[in-house]
Each structure stands twice: as C-alpha cells, then as structure tokens.
Protein backbone atom coordinates (compact mmCIF):
# COMPACT_ATOMS: atom_id res chain seq x y z
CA UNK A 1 21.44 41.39 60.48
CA UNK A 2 20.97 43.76 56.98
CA UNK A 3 17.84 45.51 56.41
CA UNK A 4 16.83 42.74 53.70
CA UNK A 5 17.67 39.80 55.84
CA UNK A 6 15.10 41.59 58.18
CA UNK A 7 11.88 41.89 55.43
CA UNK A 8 12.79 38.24 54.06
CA UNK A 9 12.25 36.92 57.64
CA UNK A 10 9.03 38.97 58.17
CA UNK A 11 8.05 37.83 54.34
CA UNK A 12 8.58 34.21 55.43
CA UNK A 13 6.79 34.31 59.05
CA UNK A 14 3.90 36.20 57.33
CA UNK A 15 3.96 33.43 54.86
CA UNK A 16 3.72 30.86 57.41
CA UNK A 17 1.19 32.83 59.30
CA UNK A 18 -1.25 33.60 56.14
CA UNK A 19 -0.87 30.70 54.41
CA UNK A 20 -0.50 27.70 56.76
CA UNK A 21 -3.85 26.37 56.34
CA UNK A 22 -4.94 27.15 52.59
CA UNK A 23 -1.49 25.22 52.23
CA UNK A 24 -1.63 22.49 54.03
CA UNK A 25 -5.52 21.73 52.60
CA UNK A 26 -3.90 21.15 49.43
CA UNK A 27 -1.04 19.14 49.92
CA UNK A 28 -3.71 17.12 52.50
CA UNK A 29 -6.35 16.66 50.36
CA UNK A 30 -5.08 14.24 47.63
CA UNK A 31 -3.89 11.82 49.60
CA UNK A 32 -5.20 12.26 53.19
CA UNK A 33 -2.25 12.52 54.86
CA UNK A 34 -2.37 15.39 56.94
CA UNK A 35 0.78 14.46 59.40
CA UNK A 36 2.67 13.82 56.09
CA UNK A 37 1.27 17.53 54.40
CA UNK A 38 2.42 18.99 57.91
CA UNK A 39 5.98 17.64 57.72
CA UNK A 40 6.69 18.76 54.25
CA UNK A 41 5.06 22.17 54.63
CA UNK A 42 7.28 22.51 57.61
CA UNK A 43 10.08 21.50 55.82
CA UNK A 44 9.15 24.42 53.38
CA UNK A 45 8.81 27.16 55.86
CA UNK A 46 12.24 26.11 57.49
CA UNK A 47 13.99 26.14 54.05
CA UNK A 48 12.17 29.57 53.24
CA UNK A 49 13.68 31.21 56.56
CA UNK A 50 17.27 29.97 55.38
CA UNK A 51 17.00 30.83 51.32
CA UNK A 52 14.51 34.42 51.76
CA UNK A 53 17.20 36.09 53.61
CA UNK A 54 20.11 35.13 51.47
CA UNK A 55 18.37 35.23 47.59
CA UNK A 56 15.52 36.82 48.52
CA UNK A 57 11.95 36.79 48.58
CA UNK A 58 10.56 34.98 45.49
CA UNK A 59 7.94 36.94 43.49
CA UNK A 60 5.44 34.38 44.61
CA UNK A 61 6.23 33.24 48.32
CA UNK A 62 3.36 31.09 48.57
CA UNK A 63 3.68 29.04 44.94
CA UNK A 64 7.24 28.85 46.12
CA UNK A 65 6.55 26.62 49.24
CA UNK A 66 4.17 24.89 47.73
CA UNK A 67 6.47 23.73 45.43
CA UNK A 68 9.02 22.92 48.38
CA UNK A 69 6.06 21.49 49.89
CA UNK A 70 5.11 19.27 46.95
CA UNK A 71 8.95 18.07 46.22
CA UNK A 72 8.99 17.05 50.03
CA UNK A 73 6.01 14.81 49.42
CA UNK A 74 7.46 13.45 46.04
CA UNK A 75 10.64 12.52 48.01
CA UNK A 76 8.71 10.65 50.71
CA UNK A 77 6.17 9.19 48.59
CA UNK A 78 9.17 7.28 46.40
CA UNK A 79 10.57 5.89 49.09
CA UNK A 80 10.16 2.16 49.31
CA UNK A 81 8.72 1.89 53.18
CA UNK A 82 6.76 4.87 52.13
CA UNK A 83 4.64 2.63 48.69
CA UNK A 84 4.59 -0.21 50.80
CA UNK A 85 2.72 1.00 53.74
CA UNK A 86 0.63 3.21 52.51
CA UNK A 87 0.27 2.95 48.28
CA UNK A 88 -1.73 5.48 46.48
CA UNK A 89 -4.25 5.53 43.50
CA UNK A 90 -2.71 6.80 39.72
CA UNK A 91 -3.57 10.80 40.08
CA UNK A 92 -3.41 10.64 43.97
CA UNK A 93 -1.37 13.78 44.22
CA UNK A 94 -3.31 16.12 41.69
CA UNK A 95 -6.68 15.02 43.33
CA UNK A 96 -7.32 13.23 40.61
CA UNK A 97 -8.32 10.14 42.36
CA UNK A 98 -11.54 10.14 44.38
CA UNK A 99 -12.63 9.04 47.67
CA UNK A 100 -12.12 5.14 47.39
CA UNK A 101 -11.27 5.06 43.87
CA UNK A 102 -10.10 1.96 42.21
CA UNK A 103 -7.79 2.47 39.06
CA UNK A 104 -9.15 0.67 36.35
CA UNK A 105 -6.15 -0.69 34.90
CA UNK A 106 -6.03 -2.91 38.04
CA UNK A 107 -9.66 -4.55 37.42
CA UNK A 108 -13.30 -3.14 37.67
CA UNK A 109 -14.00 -3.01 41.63
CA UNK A 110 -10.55 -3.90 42.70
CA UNK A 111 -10.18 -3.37 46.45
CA UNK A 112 -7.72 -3.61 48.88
CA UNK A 113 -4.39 -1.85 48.44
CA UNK A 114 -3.77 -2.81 45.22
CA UNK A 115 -6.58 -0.69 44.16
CA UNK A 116 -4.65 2.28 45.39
CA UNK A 117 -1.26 1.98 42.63
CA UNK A 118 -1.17 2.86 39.17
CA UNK A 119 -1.43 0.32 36.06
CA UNK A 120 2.53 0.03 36.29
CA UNK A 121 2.62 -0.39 39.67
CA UNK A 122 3.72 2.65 40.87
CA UNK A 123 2.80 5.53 42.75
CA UNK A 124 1.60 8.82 40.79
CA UNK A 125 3.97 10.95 41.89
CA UNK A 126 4.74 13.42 38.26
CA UNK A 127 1.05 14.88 38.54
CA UNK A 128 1.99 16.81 41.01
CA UNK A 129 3.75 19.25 38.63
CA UNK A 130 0.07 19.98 36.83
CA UNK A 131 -0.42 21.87 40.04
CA UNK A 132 -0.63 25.66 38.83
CA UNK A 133 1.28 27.55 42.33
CA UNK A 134 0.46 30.74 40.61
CA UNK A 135 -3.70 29.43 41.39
CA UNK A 136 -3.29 27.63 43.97
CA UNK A 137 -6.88 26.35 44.78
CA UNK A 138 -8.82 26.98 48.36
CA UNK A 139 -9.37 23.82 49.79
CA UNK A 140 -9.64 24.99 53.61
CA UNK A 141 -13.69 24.50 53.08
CA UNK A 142 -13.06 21.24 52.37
CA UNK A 143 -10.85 20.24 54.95
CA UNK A 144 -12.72 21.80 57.86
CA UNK A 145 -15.54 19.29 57.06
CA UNK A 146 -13.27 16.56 56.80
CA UNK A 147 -12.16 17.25 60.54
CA UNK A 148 -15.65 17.67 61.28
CA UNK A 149 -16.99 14.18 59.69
CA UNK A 150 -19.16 11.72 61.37
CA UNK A 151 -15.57 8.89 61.47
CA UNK A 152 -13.87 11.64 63.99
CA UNK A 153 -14.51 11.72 67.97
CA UNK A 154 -16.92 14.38 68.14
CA UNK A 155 -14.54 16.18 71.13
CA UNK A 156 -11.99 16.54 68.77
CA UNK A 157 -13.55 17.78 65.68
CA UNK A 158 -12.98 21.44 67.03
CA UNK A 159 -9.46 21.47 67.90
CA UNK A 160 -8.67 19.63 64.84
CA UNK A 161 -9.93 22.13 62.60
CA UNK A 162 -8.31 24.85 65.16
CA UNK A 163 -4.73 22.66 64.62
CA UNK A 164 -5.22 21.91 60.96
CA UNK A 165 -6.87 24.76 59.07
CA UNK A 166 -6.28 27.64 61.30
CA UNK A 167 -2.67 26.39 62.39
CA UNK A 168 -2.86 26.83 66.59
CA UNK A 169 -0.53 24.49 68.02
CA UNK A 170 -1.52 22.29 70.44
CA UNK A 171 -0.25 23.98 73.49
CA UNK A 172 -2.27 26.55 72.31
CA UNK A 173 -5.54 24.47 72.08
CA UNK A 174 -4.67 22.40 74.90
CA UNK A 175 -4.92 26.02 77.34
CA UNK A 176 -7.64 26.79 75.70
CA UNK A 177 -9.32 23.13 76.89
CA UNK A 178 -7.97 23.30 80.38
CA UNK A 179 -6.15 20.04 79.24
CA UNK A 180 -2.56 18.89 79.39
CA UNK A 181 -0.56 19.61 76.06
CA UNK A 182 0.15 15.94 75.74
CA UNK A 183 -3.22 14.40 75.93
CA UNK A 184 -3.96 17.64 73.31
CA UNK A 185 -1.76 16.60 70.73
CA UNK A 186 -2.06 12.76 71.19
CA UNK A 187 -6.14 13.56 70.51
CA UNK A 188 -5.25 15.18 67.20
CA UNK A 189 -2.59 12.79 65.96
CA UNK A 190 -5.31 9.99 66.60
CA UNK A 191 -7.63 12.13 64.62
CA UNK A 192 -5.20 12.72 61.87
CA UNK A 193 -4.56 8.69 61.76
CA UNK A 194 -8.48 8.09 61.01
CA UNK A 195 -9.01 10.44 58.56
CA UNK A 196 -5.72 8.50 56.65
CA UNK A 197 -6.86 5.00 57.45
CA UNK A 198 -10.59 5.57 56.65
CA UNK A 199 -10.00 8.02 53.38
CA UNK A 200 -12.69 10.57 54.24
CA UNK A 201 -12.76 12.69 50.74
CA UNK A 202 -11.77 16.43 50.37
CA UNK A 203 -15.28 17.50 49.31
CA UNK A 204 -18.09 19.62 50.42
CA UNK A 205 -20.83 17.37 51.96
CA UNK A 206 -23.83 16.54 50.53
CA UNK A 207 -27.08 18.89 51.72
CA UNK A 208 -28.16 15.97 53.15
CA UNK A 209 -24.28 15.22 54.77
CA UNK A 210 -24.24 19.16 55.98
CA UNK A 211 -26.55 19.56 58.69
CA UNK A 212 -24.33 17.10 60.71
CA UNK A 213 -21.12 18.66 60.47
CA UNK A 214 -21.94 22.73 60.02
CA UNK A 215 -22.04 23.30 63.58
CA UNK A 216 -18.75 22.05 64.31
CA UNK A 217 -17.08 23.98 61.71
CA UNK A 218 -18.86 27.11 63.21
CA UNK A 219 -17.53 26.40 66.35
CA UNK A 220 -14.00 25.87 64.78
CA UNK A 221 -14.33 29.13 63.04
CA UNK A 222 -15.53 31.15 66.13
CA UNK A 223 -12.81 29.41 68.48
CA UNK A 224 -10.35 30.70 66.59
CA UNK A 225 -11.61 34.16 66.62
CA UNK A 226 -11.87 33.76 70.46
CA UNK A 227 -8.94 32.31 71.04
CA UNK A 228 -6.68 35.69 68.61
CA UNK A 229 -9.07 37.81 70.31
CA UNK A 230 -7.07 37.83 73.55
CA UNK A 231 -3.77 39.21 71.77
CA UNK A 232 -5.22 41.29 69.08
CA UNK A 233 -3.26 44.25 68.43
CA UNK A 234 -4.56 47.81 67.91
CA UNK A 235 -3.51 48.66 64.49
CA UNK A 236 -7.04 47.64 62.50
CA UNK A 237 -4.09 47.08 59.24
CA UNK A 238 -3.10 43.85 61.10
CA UNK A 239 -6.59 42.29 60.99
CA UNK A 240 -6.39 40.72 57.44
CA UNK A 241 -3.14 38.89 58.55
CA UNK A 242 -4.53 37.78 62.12
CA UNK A 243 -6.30 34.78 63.21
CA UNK A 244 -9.43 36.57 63.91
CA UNK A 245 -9.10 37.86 60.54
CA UNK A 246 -8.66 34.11 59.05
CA UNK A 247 -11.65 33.25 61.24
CA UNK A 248 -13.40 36.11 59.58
CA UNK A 249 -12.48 35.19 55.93
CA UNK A 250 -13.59 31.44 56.20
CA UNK A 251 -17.06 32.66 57.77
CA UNK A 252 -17.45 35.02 55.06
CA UNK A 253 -16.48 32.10 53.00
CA UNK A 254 -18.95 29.93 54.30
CA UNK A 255 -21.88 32.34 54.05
CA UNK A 256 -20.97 32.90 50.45
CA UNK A 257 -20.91 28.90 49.59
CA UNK A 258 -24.39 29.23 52.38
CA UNK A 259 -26.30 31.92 51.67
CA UNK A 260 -29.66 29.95 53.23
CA UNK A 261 -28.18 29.16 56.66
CA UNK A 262 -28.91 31.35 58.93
CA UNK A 263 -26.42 30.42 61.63
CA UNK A 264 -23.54 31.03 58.86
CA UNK A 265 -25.04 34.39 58.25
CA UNK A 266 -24.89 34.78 61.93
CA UNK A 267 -21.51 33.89 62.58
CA UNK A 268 -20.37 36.15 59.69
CA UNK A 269 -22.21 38.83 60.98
CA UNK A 270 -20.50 38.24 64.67
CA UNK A 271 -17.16 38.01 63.58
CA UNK A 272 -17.72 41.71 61.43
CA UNK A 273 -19.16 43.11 63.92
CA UNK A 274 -16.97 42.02 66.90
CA UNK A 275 -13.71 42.81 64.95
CA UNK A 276 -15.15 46.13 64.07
CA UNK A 277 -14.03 46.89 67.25
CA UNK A 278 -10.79 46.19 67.20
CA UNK A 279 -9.13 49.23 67.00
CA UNK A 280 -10.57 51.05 70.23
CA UNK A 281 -10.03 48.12 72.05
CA UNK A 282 -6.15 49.34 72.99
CA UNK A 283 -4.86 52.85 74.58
CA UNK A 284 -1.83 54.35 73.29
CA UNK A 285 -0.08 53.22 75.69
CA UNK A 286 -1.25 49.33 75.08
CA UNK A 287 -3.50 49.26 77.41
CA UNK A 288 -7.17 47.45 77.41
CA UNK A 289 -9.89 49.71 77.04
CA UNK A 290 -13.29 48.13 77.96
CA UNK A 291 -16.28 48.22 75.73
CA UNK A 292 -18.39 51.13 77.85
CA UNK A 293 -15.14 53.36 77.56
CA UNK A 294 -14.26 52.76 73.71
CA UNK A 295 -14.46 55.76 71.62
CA UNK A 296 -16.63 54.63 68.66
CA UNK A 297 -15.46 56.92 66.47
CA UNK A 298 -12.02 54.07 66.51
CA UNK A 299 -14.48 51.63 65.23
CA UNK A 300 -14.37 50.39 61.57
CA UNK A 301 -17.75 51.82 60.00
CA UNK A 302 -17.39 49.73 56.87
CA UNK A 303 -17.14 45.94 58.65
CA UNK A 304 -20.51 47.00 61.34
CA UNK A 305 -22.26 47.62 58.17
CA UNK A 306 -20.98 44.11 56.68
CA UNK A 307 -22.06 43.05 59.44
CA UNK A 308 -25.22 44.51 59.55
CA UNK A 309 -26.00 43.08 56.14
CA UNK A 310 -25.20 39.58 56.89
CA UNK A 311 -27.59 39.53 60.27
CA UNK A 312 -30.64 41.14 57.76
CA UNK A 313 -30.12 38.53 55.60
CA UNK A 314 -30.23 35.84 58.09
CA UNK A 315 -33.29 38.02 59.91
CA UNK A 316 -36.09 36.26 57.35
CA UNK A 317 -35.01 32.61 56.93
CA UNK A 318 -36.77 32.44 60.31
CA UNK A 319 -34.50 29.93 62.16
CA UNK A 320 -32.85 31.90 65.27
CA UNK A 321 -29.64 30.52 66.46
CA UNK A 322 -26.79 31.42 69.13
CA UNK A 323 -24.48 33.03 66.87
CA UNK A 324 -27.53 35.19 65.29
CA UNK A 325 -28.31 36.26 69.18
CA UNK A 326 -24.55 37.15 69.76
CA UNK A 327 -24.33 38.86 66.47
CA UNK A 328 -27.55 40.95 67.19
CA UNK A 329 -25.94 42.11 70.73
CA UNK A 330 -22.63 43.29 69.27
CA UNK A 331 -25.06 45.38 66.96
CA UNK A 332 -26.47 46.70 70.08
CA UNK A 333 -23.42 47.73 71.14
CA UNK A 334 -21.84 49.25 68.02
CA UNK A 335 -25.45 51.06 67.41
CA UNK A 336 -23.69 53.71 69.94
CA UNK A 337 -21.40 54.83 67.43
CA UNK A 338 -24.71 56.05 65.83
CA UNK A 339 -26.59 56.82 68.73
CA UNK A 340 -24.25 57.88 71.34
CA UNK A 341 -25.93 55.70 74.00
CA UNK A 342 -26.22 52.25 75.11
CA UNK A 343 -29.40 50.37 74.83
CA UNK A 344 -29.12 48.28 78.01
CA UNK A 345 -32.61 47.29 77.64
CA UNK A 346 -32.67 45.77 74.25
CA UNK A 347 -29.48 43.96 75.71
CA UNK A 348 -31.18 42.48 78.14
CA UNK A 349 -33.61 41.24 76.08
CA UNK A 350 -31.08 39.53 73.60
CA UNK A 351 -28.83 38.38 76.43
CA UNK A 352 -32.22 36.49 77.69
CA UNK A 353 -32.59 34.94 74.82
CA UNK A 354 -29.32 33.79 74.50
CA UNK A 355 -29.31 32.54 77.92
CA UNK A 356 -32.77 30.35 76.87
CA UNK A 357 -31.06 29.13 73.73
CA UNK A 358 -27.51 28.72 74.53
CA UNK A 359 -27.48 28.58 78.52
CA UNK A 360 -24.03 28.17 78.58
CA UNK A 361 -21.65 29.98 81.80
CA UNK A 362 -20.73 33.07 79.94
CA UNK A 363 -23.80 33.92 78.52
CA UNK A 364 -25.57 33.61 82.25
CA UNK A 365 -22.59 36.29 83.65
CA UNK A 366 -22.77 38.54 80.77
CA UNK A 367 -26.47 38.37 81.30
CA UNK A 368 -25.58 39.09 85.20
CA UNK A 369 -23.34 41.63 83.98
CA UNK A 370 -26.46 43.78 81.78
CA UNK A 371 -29.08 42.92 84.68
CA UNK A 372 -27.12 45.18 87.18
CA UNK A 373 -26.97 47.91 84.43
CA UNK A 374 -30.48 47.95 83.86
CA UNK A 375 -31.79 46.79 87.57
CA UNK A 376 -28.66 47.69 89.29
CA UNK A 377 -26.06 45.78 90.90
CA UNK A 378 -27.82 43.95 93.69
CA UNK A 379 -30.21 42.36 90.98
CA UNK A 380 -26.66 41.65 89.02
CA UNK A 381 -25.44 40.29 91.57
CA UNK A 382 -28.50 37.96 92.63
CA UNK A 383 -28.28 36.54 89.35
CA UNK A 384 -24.55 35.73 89.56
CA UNK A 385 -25.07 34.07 93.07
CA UNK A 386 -27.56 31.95 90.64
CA UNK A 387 -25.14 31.03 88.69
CA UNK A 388 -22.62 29.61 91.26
CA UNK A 389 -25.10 27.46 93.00
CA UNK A 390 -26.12 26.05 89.39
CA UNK A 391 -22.37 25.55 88.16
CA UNK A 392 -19.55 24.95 90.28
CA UNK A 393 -17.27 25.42 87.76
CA UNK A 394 -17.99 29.36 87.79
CA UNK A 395 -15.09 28.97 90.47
CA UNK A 396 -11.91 28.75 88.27
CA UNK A 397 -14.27 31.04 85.32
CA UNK A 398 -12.61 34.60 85.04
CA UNK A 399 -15.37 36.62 83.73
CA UNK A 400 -17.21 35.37 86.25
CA UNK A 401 -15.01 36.68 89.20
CA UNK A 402 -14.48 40.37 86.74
CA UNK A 403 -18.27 40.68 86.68
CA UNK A 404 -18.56 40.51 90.30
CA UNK A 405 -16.01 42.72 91.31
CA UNK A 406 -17.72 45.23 88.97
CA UNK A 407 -21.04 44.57 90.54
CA UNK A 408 -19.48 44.59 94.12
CA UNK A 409 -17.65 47.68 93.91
CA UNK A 410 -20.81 49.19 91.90
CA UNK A 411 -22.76 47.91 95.33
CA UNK A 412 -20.51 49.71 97.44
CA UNK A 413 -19.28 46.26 98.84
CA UNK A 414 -15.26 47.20 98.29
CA UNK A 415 -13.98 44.61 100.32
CA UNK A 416 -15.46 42.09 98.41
CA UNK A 417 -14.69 43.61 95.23
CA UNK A 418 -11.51 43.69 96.27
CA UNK A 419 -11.29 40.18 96.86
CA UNK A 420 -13.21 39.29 93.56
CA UNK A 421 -10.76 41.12 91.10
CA UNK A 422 -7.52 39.41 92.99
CA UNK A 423 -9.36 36.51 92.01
CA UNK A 424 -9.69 37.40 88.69
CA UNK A 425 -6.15 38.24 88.31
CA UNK A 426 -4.90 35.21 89.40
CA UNK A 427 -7.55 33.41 86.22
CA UNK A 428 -6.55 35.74 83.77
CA UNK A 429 -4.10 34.22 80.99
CA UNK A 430 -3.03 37.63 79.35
CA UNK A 431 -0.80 40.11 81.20
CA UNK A 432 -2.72 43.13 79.33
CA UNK A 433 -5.94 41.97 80.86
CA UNK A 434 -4.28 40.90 84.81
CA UNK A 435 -2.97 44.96 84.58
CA UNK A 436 -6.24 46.45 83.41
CA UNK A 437 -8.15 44.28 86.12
CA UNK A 438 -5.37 45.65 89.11
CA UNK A 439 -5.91 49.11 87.85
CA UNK A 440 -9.68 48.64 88.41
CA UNK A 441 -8.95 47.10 91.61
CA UNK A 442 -6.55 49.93 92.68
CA UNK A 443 -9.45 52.42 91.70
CA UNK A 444 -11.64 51.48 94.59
CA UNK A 445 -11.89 53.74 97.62
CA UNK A 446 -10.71 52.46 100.66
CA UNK A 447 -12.23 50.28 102.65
C-alpha cells in the first residue's frame, strides 16, 4: 500500500474516531432519527475509506462526510416507503422545525401526520444544503439529554449516550454491563425507536427540566472516561483524539454551559485531574505502572491545575457530591508531584466520605485499600472482609481480589496472596493489567 494510501486511511479512521458523535448529533437532531443518522454516517465513513486513499484527503474531512452523510439522508428521505411511514415537517432537515411543530400551511393546530409535510405535500428535503460543513454546529449537548429524557428506560439512558454520542459499540457497553451483546444492542435500538416515535426535541432542558436528567449525562460522560481508561496509551499527544479525551471535552463543555453546578465542576475537575496522569501510567516497555510508583514529574502540570481550578470553583456553591469527592482525592494524589509524599491521611478522610455519600463496591475497596496504608494491612484487610459479607458480588469484582492480594502479601500471608492475585487475573479484561498483576504475584517470596 503507498505512503499516501497509508495517511488517507489514518485521516479517515481519525475522522470516524473524532467526529462520530458531533456528527451524528446533527444529522439526528432534525428529524430524530438516530438509527437513520447512524446508517448514513456509516455510509460516509465507508465511502471516505474507499475515495481518501485514491483522491485524497479533502481539505475539510469532516464537512466532507457530512455532506455524504446529508446526501444519504436526502436519498432515503425521497423514497416513497420512506414519506409514507414516517413524513416530516417543511424545514425538518435544517432544524428548522421544532419539537411537535405543525406547518401552518396545513391548518393552525393540525395534528397527526399530516402536520409533519410541507404545504405541497412533500418532504423538506433542499434545506439541507443551508447547512454550512465548514461550521458545522455542536449538538452533542443536546443529544446527551435527549438520551437522558424522562420518555427513555432509566437503565438505558447511560449506554445510550455511551452508543450515541461517544460512539462505543455495543459489545463494548454490553462487557462493560456484564450483559450479553444482544440484549445490549436490542436495549438501545428500543431506545432509539422512542426517542423517533415520541419526538423528544434537540434542545437543552429547561432549569426546571435539568435537575432530572444532569446526573445521567454525568454518568455517561464519566463511563466513557472509565471505560478508554483501560487502553489508554502513553503518549499524553493521543489524549485529545481518545475517548477519555472526548469525555473530557464534553465535561469541560458542560461546566462551561454550568458554571453553578457543582457536580459538573466536579466531574470536570476529575476527568483533568485523572488524565493528568496519563503519561506515567505506562513503562517503556508498555507496561502498567501503578499510581505509588509513577514518576510525577510524567504528569501533565497544566491539566492538575485545570483541574484544580474547576474543584475551587465548585468548593463554595456548598453542595458536595461524588464526583467533587473523587476529584478532591485525585488532587491528593497528584499534590505529590508538589510535595513528594503521599497524604494517606487526608485520603482516608475523602475516601470516607465518599464511602458515606456514594457507598458503592469500589469506593468501600479503595477505602480498604488506604485503611491498610494508614492502619496497616490487617485493618485493610478487616475492612475488605466487611465488604464481602455486605456484597456478594465482591466475588467476580477485580479490584477487589488486587486489593487483597496487596494487603495479604503486605500481611505476610503469601499463600493467600497468592491465591488472591490468580484470582484477579482470571477477572481482569486487559492483558496489560493480567501481566502487571502476575509480575506482582511472581514478586512474592516463597511460601
């Protein structure tokens, strides 16, 4: 394959990787036809990876497959079985129309389906070349609310958004649910179908509207930071382009459209601060390298302070939240790049809190996992034993069995720690992390 054939491929994934969801929201939000906005931007990428490599990339990749995109649309929205099923207002396509909007030319209050074609009877289809692809608007906002409105299951408002805005597939949701990849992606095309049938706009909710949905779309927006954080590379250049780094860009977002929540703030300040980190958290050799043993002088300096400046902002509004508490423990932990230590006991302070707020499985074994830093690892480990009488699902929960290896082997207890990391071996979904836990393992003295 030439050299150029090479780039326009990269161009075209890199497309498709950066621009999936800011994409999609657009071609979605007109109509409300996500599953139809999927197909045609799918249709774009696969024409880009056969045109880029023989004519090159365009000057503006993304306009181009919008316009792809759009033409796609056009083509299925003329077709006859297309109007008849599902007809549109005059000005669907350039978001003219509005949520339930009636054109006028068919009578004052017209319902029904009528009320959704033009005064000739037919479907608006040219405004779709008003659409400037050289400012092509942000609508992602817009459509993680509409995944996360009040007409959608509530247990699949997350992986919606994670499917839709942040473009996981749903094998990839589905292992991150411990669910089959069938019932996965039958959830979200249900999901998609009611937000078609019941026409839920493209808008920013109301402030009275908001406090329903925002924590959803937090969730969404941290998932998908969890989720990348797994196979995040070392090279700190590759963040912008990454799925943590999406995650990171709609939080920032978010706390720019909601500078008086708190909890945005917070998850803003989590995201910085976690991804901060990034490039310590692989050797040279692409290997793990675990928090304790990262050399903070790796760490970006510029996003911990971004960081920093989104928790002090959220510090007076006065209304403490999960992602605050998370955020203020990953500024414990990159305070060592100023300090050169550790301050396990404000961590256990914060990881106490947490636990109160948000008493959730992993906050209890990180909290286990400070505890036998501080107190040492009998108390850790007492605390963990807690845990697995209270929840029974600790025993298919890898942290869990890491953390108690760690306090084991700390305890002198090697046979157990033995046993603990196999078990965490056999739970852990990335090779990276399986070969760092055996190389612990194959650290411990005999015995």
């Amino acid at each position: 394959m030439a050299p150029g054939s090479v780039t326009a491929l990269a161009r075209a994934e890199l497309a498709a990787r950066a621009s999936y969801g800011r994409l999609l929201a657009v071609l979605a939000a007109p109509t409300g036809d996500i599953a139809a906005a999927e197909d045609a931007l799918s249709d774009a990428f696969e024409r880009a990876l056969i045109t880029w490599p023989r004519d090159g990339v365009p000057h503006n990749p993304e306009g181009w497959l919008l316009t792809v995109a759009r033409n796609r649309l056009r083509d299925l929205w003329k077709s006859a079985a297309v109007r008849l099923s599902a007809p549109l207002a005059e000005g669907a396509l350039d978001g003219t129309a509005r949520d339930g909007a009636r054109s006028t030319a068919n009578g004052p209050g017209r319902t029904g389906p009528d009320a959704w074609v033009g005064s000739a009877g037919t479907v608006g289809i040219d405004a779709l070349e008003s659409l400037d692809t050289e400012a092509i608007p942000d609508k992602r906002i817009e459509l993680l609310c509409v995944c996360a409105h009040p007409a959608i299951d509530r247990a699949v408002r997350t992986p919606l958004m994670l499917h839709t805005v942040l473009g996981l597939t749903a094998a990839d949701i589905a292992a991150a649910y411990a669910v089959p990849e069938q019932t996965m992606a039958q959830r979200l095309v249900r999901a998609k179908r009611r937000i078609r049938a019941t026409r839920i706009p493209f808008v920013l909710p109301s402030l009275t509207d908001l406090p329903q949905r925002l924590p959803a779309v937090l969730e969404a927006v941290y998932g998908a930071y969890a989720i990348d954080w797994a196979s995040a590379e070392p090279d700190a250049r590759a963040v912008p382009d990454s799925l943590a780094g999406e995650a990171l860009y709609l939080a920032e977002t978010l706390a720019a459209l909601l500078p008086e929540e708190p909890e945005v703030l917070g998850l803003a300040a989590l995201l910085a601060l976690s991804i901060a980190r990034l490039p310590a958290r692989m050797s040279g050799r692409g290997e793990l390298v675990a928090l304790d043993d990262q050399d903070p002088a790796l760490w970006d300096t510029a996003l911990i302070e971004r960081g920093e400046r989104y928790l002090r902002r959220a510090q007076p509004l006065g209304r403490i939240g999960r992602f605050q508490l998370e955020a203020a423990i990953q500024s414990a932990h990159c305070d060592r790049a100023r300090s050169g230590v550790t301050d396990w006991a404000a961590l256990r302070t914060l990881h106490t809190a947490l636990v109160r707020l948000s008493p959730t499985a992993g906050a209890r074994v990180a909290l286990a996992a400070v505890i036998g830093e501080v107190d040492g690892p009998t108390a850790g480990l007492d605390v963990l034993n807690a845990v697995a009488r209270d929840r029974p699902d600790t025993a298919s929960f890898q942290p869990f069995w890491a953390t108690r290896a760690h306090l084991c082997a700390e305890a002198g207890r090697v046979a157990d720690a033995r046993a603990a990391y196999d078990r965490a071996v056999e739970l852990a979904g990335d090779e990276r992390l399986r070969a760092a836990l055996r190389r612990r393992a194959g650290a411990l003295p005999p015995g």
